[in-house]
C-alpha atoms as a PDB file:
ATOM      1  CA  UNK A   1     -46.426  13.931  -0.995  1.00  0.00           C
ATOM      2  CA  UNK A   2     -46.609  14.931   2.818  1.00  0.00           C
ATOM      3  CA  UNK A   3     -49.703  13.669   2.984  1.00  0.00           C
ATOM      4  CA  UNK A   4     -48.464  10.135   2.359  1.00  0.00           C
ATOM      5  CA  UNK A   5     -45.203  10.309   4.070  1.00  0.00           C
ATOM      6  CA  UNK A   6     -46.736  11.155   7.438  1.00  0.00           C
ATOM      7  CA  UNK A   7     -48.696   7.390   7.289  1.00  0.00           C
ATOM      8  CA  UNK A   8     -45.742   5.806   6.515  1.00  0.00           C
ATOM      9  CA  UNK A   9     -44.328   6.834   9.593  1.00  0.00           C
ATOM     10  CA  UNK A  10     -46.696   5.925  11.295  1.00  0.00           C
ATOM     11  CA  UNK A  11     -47.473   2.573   9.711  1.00  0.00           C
ATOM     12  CA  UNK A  12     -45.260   1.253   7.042  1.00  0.00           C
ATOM     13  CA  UNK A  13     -47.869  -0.486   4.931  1.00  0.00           C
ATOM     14  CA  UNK A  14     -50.162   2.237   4.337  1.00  0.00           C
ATOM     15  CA  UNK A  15     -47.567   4.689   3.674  1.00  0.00           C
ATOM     16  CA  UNK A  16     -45.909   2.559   0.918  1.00  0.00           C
ATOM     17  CA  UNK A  17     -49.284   2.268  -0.537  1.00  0.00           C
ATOM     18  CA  UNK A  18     -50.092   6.002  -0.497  1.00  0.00           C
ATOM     19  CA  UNK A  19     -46.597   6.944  -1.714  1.00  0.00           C
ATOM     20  CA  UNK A  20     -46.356   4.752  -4.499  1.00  0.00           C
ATOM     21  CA  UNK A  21     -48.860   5.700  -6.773  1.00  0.00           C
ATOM     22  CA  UNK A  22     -48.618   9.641  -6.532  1.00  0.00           C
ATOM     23  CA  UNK A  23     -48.205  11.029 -10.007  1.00  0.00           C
ATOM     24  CA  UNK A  24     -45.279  13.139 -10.753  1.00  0.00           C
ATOM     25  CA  UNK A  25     -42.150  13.661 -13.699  1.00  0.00           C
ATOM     26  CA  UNK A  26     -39.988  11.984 -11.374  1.00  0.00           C
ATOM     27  CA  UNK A  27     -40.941   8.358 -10.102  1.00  0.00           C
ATOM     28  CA  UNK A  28     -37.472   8.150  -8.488  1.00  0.00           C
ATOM     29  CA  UNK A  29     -38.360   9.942  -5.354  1.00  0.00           C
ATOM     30  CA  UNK A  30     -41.103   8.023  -4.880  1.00  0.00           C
ATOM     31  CA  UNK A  31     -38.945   4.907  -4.991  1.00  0.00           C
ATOM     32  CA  UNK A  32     -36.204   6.346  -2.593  1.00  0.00           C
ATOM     33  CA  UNK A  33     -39.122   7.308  -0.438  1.00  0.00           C
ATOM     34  CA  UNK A  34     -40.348   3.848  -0.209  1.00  0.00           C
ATOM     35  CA  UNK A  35     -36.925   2.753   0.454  1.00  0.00           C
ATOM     36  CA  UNK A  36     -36.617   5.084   3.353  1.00  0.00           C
ATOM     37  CA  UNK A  37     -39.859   3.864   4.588  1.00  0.00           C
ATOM     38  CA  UNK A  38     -38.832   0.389   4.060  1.00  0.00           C
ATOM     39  CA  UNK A  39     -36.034   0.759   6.327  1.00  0.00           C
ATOM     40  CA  UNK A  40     -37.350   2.979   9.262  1.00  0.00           C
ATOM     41  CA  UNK A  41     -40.188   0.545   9.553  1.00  0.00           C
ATOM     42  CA  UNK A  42     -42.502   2.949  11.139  1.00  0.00           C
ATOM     43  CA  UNK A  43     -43.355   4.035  14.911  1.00  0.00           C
ATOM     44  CA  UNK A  44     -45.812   1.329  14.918  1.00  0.00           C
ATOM     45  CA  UNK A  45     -43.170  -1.544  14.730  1.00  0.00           C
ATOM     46  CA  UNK A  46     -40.820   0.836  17.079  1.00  0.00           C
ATOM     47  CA  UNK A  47     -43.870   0.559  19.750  1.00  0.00           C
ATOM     48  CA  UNK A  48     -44.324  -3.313  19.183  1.00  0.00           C
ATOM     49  CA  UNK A  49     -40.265  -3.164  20.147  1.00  0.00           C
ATOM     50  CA  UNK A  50     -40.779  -1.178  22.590  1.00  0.00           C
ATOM     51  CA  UNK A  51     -42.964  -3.051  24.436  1.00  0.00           C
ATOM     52  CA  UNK A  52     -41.270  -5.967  24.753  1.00  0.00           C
ATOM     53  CA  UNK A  53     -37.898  -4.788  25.706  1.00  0.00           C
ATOM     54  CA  UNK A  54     -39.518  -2.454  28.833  1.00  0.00           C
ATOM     55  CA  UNK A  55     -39.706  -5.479  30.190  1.00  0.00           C
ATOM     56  CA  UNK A  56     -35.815  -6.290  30.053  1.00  0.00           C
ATOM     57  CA  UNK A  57     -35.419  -2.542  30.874  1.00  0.00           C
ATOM     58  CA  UNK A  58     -33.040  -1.766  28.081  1.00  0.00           C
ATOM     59  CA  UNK A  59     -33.042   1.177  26.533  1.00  0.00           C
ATOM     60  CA  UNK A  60     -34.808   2.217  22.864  1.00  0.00           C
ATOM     61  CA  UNK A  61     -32.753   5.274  21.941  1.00  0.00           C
ATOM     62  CA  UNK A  62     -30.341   2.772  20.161  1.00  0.00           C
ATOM     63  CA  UNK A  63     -32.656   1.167  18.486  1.00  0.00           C
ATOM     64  CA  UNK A  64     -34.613   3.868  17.148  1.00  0.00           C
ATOM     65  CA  UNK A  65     -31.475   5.923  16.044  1.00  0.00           C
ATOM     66  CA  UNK A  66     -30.315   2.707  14.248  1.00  0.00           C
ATOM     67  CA  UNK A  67     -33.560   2.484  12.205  1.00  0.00           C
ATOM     68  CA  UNK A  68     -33.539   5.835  11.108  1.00  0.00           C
ATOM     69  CA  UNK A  69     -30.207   5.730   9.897  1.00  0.00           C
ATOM     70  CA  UNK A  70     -30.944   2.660   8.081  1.00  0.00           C
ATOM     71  CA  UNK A  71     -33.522   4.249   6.927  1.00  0.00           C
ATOM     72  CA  UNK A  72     -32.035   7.424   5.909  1.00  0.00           C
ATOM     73  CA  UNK A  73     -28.699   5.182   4.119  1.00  0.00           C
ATOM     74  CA  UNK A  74     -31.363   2.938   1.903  1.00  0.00           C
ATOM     75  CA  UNK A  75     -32.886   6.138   0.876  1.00  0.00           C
ATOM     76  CA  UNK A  76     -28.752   7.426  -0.188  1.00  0.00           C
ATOM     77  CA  UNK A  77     -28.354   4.061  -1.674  1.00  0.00           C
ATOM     78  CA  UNK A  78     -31.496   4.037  -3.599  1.00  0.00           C
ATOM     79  CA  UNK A  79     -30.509   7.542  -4.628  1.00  0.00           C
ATOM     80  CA  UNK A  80     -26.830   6.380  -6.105  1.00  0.00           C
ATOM     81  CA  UNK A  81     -28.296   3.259  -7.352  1.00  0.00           C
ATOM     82  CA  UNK A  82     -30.531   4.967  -9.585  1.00  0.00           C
ATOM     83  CA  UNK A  83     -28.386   7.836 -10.717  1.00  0.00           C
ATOM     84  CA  UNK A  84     -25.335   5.319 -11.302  1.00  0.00           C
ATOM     85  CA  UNK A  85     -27.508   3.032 -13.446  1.00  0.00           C
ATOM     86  CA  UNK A  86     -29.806   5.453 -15.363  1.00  0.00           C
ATOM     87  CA  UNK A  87     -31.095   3.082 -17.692  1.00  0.00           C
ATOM     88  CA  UNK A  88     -33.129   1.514 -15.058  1.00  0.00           C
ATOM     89  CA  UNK A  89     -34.654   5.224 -14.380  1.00  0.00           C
ATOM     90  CA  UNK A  90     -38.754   4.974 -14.708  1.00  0.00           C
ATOM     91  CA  UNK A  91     -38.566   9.151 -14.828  1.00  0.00           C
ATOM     92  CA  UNK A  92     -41.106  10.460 -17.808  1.00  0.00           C
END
């Protein structure tokens, strides 16, 4: 699983693609780790960001603390969404 997870870090894309089909009981943390990939967006989107607001000089710590709490409050979300409605589970 850490395998994949470092990608999607990295680059969003690849690490939704490596995380989603890993075998295991529970398919649920695979979904809420695609949903905290899905909203962190990866360092290669925070670089793209970055380099066009050096320019302006404003600052990236905002931005980057934002995304990985929107990141870390999809993954809650995903979590209470499929615990509160458990006949949507995919678990085996």
């Amino acid at each position: 699983m850490l395998k994949a997870c470092l990608p999607g870090i990295l680059e969003l894309t690849n690490g939704v693609c490596l995380v989603a089909p890993i075998a295991s009981k529970s398919i649920s943390t695979n979904i809420i780790i695609c949903a905290f990939l899905l909203g962190f967006g990866g360092i290669s989107i925070t670089l793209q960001i970055l380099s066009i607001t050096s320019k302006a000089k404003i600052s990236i710590k905002p931005y980057l603390i934002g995304k990985l709490l929107q990141g870390t409050f999809a993954a809650i979300y995903t979590y209470i969404f499929l615990n509160t409605f458990w006949f949507l589970s995919l678990d085996l």
